[in-house]
Protein backbone atom coordinates (compact mmCIF):
# COMPACT_ATOMS: atom_id res chain seq x y z
CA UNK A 1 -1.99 -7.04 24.55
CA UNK A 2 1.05 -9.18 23.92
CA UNK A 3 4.14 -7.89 22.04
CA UNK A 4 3.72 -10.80 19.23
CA UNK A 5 -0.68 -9.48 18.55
CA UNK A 6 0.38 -5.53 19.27
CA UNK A 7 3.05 -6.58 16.30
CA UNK A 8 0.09 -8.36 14.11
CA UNK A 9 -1.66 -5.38 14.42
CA UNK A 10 0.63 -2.99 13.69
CA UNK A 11 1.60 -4.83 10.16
CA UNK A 12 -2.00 -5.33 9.45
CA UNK A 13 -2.51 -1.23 9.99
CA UNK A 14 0.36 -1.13 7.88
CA UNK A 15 -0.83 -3.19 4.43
CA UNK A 16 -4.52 -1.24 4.95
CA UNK A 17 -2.57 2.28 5.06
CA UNK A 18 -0.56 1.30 1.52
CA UNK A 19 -4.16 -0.32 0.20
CA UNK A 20 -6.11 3.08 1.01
CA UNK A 21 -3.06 4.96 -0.85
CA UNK A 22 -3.31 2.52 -3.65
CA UNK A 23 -6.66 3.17 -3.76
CA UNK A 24 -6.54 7.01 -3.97
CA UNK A 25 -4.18 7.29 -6.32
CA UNK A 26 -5.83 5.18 -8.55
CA UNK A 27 -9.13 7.45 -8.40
CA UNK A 28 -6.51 10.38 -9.01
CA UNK A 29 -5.31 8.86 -12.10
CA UNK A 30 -8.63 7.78 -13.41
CA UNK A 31 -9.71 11.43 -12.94
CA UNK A 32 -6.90 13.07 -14.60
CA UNK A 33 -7.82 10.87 -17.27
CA UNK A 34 -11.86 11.24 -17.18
CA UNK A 35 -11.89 7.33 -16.71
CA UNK A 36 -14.56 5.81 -14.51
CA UNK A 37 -13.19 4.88 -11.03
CA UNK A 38 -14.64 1.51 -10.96
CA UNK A 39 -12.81 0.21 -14.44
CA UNK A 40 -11.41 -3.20 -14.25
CA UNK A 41 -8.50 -2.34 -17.32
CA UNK A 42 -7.60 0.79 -18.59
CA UNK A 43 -5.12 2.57 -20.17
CA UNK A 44 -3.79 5.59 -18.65
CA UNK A 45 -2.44 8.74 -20.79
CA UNK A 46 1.74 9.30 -21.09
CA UNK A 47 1.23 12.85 -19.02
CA UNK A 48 -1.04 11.03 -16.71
CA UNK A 49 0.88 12.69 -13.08
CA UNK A 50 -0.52 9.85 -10.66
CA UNK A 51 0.92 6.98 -12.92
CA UNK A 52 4.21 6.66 -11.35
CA UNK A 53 3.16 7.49 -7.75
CA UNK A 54 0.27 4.37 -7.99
CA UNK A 55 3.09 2.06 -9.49
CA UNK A 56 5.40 2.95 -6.53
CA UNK A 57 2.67 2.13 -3.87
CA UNK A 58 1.25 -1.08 -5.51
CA UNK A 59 4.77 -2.37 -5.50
CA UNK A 60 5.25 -1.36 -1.58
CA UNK A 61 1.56 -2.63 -1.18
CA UNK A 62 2.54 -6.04 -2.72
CA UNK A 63 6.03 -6.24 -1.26
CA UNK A 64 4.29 -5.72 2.80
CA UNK A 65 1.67 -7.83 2.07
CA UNK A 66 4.36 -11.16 0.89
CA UNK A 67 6.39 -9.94 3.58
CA UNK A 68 3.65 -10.13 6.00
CA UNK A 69 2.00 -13.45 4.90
CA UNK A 70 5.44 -15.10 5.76
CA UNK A 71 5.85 -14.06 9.06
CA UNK A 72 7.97 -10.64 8.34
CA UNK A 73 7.90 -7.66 10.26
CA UNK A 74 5.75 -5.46 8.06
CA UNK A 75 5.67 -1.80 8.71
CA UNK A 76 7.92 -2.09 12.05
CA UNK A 77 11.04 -0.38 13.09
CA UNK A 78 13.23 -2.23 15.85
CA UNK A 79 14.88 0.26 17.77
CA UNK A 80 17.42 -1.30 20.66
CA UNK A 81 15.81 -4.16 20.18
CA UNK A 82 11.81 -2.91 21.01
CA UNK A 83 9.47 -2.79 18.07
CA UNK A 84 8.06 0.70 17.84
């Protein structure tokens, strides 16, 4: 595998890690809440604990993913020059 796919792959791991904590913490919230999972629009409560934490990761999860599409190194660390 070539640096330039093992780095494709890598960011691609990367956006599907923050979508499956998106994901969770959306079911979270729509628990604490007693809101079905599958809702297109809802409103959460003000105490609603997962709120914050799902805003956080849909922000990272849209920031990697516009990032990614334009060629960025998504998810990577460069240490002395060698992606890791």
């Amino acid at each position: 595998m070539t640096t330039a796919e093992r780095i494709h792959k890598q960011g691609q791991q990367h956006i599907s890690n923050l979508a499956a904590t998106v994901r969770q913490l959306w079911n979270q919230a729509c628990d604490h809440d007693g809101i079905p999972r599958d809702s297109k629009f809802v409103c959460f409560s003000n105490d609603n604990p997962y709120l914050q934490f799902h805003n956080q990761a849909m922000n990272q999860y849209f920031d990697a993913v516009r990032e990614y599409q334009v060629g960025g190194y998504v998810g990577l660390q460069i240490v002395n020059g060698k992606a890791r």
